[in-house]
Protein backbone atom coordinates (compact mmCIF):
# COMPACT_ATOMS: atom_id res chain seq x y z
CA UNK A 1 0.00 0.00 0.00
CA UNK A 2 1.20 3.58 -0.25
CA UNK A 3 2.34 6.16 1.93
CA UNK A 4 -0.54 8.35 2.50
CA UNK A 5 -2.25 10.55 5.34
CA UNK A 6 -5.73 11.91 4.99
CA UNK A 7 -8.50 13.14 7.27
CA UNK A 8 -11.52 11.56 8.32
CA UNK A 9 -15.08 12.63 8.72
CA UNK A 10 -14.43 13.72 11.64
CA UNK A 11 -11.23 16.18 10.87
CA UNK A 12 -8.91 13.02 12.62
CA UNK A 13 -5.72 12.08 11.00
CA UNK A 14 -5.78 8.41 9.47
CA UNK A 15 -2.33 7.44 7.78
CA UNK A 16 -1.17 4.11 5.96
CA UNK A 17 0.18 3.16 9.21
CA UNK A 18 -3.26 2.78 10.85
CA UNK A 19 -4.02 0.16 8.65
CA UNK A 20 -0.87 -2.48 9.41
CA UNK A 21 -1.80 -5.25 11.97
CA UNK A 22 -4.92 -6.23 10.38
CA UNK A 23 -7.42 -6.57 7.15
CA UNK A 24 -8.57 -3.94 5.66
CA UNK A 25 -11.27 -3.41 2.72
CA UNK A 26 -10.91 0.43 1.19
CA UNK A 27 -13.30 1.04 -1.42
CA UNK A 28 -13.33 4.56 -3.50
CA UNK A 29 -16.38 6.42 -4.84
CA UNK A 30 -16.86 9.48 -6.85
CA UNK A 31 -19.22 11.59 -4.79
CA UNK A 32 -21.13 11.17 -1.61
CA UNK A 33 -24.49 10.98 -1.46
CA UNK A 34 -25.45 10.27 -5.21
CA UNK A 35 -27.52 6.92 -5.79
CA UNK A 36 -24.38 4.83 -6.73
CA UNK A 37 -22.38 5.80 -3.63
CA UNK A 38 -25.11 5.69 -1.35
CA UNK A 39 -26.22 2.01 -2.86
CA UNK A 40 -22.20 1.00 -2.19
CA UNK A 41 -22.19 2.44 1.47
CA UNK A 42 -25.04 0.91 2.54
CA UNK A 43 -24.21 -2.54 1.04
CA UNK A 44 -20.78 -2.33 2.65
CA UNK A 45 -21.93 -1.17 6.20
CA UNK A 46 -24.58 -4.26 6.10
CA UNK A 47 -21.73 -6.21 6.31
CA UNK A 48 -19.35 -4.06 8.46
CA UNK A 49 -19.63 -6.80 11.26
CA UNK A 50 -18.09 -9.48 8.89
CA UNK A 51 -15.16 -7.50 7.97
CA UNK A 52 -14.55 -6.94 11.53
CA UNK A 53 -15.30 -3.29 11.41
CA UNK A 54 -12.04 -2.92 8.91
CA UNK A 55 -13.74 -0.90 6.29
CA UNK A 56 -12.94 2.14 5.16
CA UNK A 57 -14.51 4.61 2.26
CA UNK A 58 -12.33 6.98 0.04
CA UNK A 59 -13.95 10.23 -2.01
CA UNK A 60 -12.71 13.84 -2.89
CA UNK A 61 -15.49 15.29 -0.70
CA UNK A 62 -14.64 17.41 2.13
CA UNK A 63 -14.54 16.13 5.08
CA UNK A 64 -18.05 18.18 5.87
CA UNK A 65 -19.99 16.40 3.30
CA UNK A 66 -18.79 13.29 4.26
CA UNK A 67 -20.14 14.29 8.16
CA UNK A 68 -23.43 14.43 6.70
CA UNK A 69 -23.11 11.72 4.28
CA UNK A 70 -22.50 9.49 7.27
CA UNK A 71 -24.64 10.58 9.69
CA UNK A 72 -27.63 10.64 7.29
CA UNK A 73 -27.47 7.38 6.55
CA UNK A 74 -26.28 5.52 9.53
CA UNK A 75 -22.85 4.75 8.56
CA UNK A 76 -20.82 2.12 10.87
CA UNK A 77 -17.00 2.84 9.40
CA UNK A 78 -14.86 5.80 8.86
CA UNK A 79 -14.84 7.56 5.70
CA UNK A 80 -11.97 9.86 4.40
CA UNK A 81 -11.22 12.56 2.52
CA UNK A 82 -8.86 12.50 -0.66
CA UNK A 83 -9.92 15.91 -2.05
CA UNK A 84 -7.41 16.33 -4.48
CA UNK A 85 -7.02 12.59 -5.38
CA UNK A 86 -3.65 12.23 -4.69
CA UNK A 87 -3.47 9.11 -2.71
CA UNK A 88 -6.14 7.98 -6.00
CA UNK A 89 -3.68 8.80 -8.29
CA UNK A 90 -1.16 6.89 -6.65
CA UNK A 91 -3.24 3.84 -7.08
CA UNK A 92 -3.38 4.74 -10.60
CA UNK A 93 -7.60 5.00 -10.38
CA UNK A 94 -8.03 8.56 -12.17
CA UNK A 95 -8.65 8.77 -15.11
CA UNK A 96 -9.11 12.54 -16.93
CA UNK A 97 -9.79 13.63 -13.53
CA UNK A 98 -12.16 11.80 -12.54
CA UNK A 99 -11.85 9.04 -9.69
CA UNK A 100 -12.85 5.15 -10.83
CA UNK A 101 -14.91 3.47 -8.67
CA UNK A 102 -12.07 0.73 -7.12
CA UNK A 103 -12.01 -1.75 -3.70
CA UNK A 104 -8.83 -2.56 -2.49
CA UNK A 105 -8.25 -5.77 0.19
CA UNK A 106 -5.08 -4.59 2.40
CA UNK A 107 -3.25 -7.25 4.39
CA UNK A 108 -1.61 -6.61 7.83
CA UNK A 109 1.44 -5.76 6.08
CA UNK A 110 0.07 -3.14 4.05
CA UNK A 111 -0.01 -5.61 0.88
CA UNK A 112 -2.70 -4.48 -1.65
CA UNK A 113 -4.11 -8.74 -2.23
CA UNK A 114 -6.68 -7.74 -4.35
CA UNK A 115 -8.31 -5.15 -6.12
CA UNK A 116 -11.21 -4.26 -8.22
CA UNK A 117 -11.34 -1.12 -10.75
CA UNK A 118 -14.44 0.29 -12.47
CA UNK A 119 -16.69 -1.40 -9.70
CA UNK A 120 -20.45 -1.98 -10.35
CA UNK A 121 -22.00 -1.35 -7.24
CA UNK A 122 -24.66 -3.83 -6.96
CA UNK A 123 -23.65 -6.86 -5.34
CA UNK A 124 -20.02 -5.76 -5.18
CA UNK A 125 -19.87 -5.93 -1.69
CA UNK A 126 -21.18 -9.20 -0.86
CA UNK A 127 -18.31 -10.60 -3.70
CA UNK A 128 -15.74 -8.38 -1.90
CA UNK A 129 -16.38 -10.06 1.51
CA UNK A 130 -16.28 -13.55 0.05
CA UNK A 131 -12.48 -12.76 -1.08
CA UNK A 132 -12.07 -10.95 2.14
CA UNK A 133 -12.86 -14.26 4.09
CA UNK A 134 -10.92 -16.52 1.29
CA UNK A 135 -7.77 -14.24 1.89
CA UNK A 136 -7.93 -14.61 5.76
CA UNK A 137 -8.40 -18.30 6.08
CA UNK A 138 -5.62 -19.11 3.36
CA UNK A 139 -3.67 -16.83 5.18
CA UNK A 140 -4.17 -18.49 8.65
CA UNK A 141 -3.51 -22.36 7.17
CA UNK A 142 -0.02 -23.29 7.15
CA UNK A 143 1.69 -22.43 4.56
CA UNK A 144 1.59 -25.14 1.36
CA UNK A 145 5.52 -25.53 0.77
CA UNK A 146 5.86 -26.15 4.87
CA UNK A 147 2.92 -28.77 4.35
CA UNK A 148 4.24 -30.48 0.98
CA UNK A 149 7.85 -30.49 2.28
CA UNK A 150 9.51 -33.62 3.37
CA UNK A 151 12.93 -35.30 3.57
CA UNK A 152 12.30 -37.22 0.06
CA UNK A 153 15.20 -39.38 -1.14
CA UNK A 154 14.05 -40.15 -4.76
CA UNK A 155 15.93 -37.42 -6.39
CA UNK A 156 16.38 -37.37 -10.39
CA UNK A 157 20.04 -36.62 -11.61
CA UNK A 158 18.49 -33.57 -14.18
CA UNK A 159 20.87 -30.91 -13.17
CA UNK A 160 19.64 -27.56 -11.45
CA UNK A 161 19.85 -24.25 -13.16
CA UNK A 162 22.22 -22.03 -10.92
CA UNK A 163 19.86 -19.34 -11.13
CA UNK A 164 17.96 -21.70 -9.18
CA UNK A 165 20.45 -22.66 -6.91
CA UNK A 166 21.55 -19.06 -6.49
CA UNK A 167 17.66 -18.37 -5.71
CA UNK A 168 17.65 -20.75 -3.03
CA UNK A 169 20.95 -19.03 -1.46
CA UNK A 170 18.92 -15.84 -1.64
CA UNK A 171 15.81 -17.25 0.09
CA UNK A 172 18.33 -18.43 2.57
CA UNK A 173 20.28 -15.21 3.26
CA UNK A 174 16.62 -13.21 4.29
CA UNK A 175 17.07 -15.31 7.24
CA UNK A 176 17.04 -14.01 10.31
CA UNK A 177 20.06 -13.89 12.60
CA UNK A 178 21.69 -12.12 16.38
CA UNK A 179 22.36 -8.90 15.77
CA UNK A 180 22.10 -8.96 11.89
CA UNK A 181 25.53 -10.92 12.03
CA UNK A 182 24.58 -13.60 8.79
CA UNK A 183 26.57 -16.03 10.56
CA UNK A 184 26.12 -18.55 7.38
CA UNK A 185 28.19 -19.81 4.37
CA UNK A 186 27.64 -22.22 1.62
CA UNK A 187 28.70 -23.94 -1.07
CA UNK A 188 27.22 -25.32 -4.03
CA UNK A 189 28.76 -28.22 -5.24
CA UNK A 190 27.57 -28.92 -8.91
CA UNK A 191 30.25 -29.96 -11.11
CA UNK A 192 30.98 -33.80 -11.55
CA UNK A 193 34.14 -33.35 -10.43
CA UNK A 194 33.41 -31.94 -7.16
CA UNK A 195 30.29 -33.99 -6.49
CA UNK A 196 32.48 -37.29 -7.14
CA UNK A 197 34.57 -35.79 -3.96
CA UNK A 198 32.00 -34.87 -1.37
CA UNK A 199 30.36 -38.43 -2.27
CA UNK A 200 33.37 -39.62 -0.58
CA UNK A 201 32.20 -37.88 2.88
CA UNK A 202 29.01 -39.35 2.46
CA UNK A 203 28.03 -42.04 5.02
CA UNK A 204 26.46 -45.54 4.12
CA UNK A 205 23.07 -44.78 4.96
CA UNK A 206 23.21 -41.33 2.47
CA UNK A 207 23.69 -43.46 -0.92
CA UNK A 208 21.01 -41.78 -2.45
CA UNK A 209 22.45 -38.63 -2.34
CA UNK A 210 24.85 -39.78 -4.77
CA UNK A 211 22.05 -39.02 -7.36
CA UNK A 212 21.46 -35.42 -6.31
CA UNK A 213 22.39 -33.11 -9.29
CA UNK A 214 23.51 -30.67 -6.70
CA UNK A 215 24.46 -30.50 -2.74
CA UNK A 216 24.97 -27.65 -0.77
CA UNK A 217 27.95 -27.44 2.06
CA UNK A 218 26.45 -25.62 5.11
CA UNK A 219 29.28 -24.37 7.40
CA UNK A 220 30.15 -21.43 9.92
CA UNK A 221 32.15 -20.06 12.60
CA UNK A 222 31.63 -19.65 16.21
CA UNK A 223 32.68 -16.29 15.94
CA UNK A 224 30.74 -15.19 13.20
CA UNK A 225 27.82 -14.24 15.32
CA UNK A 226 26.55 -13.65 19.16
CA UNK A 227 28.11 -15.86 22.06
CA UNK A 228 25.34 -14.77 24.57
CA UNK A 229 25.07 -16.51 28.73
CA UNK A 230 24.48 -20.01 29.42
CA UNK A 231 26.90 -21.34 26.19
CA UNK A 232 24.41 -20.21 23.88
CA UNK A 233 26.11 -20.07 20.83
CA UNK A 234 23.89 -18.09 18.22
CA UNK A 235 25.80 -19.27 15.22
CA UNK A 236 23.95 -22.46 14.74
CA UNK A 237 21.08 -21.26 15.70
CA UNK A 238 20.91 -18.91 12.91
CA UNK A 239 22.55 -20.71 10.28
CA UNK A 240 19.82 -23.44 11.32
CA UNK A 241 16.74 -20.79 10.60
CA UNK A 242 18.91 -19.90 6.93
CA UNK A 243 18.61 -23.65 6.23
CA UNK A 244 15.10 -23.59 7.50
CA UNK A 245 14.16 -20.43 4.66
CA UNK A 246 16.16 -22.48 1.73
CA UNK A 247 13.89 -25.81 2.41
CA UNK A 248 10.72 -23.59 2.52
CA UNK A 249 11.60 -21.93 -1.14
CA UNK A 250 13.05 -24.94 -2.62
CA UNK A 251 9.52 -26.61 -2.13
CA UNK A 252 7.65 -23.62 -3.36
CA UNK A 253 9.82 -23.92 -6.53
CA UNK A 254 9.06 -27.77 -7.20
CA UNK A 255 12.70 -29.48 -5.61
CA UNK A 256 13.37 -31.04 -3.03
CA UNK A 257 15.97 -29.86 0.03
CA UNK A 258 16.89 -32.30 1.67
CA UNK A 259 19.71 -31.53 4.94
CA UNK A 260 21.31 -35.07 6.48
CA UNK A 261 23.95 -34.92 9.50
CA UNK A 262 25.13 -38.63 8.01
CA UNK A 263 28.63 -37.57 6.61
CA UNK A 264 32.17 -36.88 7.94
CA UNK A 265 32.48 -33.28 8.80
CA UNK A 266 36.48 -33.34 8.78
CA UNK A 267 36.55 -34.76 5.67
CA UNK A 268 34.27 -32.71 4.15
CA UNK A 269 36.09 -29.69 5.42
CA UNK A 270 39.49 -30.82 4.45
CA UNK A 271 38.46 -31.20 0.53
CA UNK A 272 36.75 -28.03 -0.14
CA UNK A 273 38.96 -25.82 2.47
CA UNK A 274 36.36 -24.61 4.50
CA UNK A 275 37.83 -23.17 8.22
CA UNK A 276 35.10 -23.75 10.82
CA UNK A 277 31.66 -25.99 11.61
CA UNK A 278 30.29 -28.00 8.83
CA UNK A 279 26.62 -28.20 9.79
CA UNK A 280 24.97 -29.62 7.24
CA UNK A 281 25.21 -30.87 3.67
CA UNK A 282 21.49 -30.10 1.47
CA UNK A 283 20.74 -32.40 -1.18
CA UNK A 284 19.32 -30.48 -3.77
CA UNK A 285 17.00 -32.23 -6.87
CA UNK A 286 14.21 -32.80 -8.59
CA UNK A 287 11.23 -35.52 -7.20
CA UNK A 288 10.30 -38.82 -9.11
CA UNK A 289 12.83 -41.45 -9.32
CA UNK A 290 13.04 -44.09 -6.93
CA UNK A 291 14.11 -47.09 -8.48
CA UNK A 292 17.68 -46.42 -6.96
CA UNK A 293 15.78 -46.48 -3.44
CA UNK A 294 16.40 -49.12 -0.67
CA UNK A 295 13.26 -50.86 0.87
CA UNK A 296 13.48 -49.19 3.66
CA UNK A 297 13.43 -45.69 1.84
CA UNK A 298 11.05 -46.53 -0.50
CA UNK A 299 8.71 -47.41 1.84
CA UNK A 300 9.07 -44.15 3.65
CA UNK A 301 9.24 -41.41 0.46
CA UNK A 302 5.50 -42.38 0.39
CA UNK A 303 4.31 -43.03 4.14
CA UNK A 304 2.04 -40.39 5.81
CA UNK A 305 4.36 -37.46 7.76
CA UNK A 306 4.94 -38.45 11.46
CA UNK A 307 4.44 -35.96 14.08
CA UNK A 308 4.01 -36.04 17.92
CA UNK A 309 1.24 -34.57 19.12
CA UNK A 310 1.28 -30.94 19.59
CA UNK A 311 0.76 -30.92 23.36
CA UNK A 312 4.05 -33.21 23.50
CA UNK A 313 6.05 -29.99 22.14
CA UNK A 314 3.76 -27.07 23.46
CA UNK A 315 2.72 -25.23 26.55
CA UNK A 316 0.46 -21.98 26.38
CA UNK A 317 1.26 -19.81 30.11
């Protein structure tokens, strides 16, 4: 959403900022009080309730007209005043100076989600609050890549655009981390070459990694970020929540991530040079080949996910 600050009917200052922390329907009209508007106002403030009282109507008039406009007819939500269309403009809903009729869904992070230009009024609101509702409970589910992912073993050998692999990296770097310190470090192993030498650090149990076009050193330094009270030492921590960002994109871009601990850290360090904790290696691939698969894997690439229950890992005080 954009910067803007306007007044309300009442001559009360209502910013962009007001509308962060929750969902927010603004709708603009051309002129209070004419049929159209008045239809649209009185459609939305029937259903003010179901938008949680998060609506909010835009129109050049002065903030007097709009006074009377909601007092007359019994208006629930705040209306401001954009009287010379700026914050319309900015929205890119004026047209030869005149303002288009346009609803807007803002998210809690100011994220326009969906919009509507050259409205007709009738009905609009109703179909306005069914997205509304849509948005919120997609939004409060968990997240499709954290449902789909899982540790899946049946990797194809097509290699991995580095553009991909370098998007992954990126995803990884917006982690979090103590003091902004970016404690983590990778490398991408993707030539034959190297691959053939970090199989060599692989452990038994990790054959099928063997098949993974690319893997993905995960390494770090104690010093590279907080040492805080009690031995807590932030550095895995953080690179930890990296790794945690890479699996979440890699899903949402159709491969599988796939971190193991099953390998021999001092080896792995010794052939690619690498000064400090090895604490993971990611195999990185495409789904949909599991002929290479043990039993024992192949029977669990397609079980059902295995989690405790909830209250075995949670306690609300």
């Amino acid at each position: 959403m954009v910067e803007f600050s306007l007044l309300t009917e009442e001559d009360q200052t209502f910013t962009s900022q007001d509308l962060l922390g929750n969902y927010w329907v603004m709708y603009f009209y051309p002129k209070a009080g004419t049929s159209g508007c008045t239809l649209e106002a009185q459609q939305f403030n029937e259903l003010f309730e179901q938008f949680d009282g998060h609506v909010i109507g835009v129109s050049p008039d002065s903030t007097k007209s709009l006074s009377s406009f909601k007092e007359k007819h019994g208006l629930k939500f705040t209306l401001l005043s954009d009287p010379n269309k700026e914050l319309a403009q900015a929205l890119e809903i004026v047209k030869n100076g005149k303002l288009i009729r346009s609803t807007f869904i803002v998210d809690p992070w100011g994220r326009i989600r969906r919009e509507w230009i050259n409205v007709k009024v009738d009905g609009h609101a109703q179909e306005v609050f069914e997205v509304y509702r849509k948005i919120r409970e997609e939004d409060f589910s968990i997240n499709p890549s954290i449902l789909q992912r899982r540790a899946f073993r049946g990797l194809r050998s097509d290699p991995i655009e580095d553009e991909k692999l370098l998007r992954l990296i990126e995803a990884a770097h917006l982690a979090p981390s103590c003091s902004n310190k970016q404690p983590w470090r990778f490398i991408v192993v993707r030539t034959k070459e190297n691959l053939e030498k970090l199989h060599e650090a692989l452990s038994g149990g990790n054959y099928w990694m063997k098949y993974a076009p690319a893997l993905i050193i995960v390494h770090t330094k104690d010093e590279f970020d907080c040492q805080l009270s009690d031995e807590r030492n932030y550095a895995l921590f953080d690179t930890g929540l990296a790794v945690g960002f890479l699996l979440v994109q890699a899903t949402q871009m159709g491969l599988v991530a796939h971190p193991v601990a099953g390998y021999d850290p001092i080896k792995v360090k010794t052939l690619f040079g690498i000064d400090g904790r090895v604490i993971t290696l990611v195999a990185v691939g495409k789904w949909g080949r599991f002929e290479q698969l043990s039993e024992k894997h192949l029977e669990l690439e397609k079980s059902p996910r295995n989690r405790v229950e909830l209250s075995q890992v949670v306690k609300l005080v």
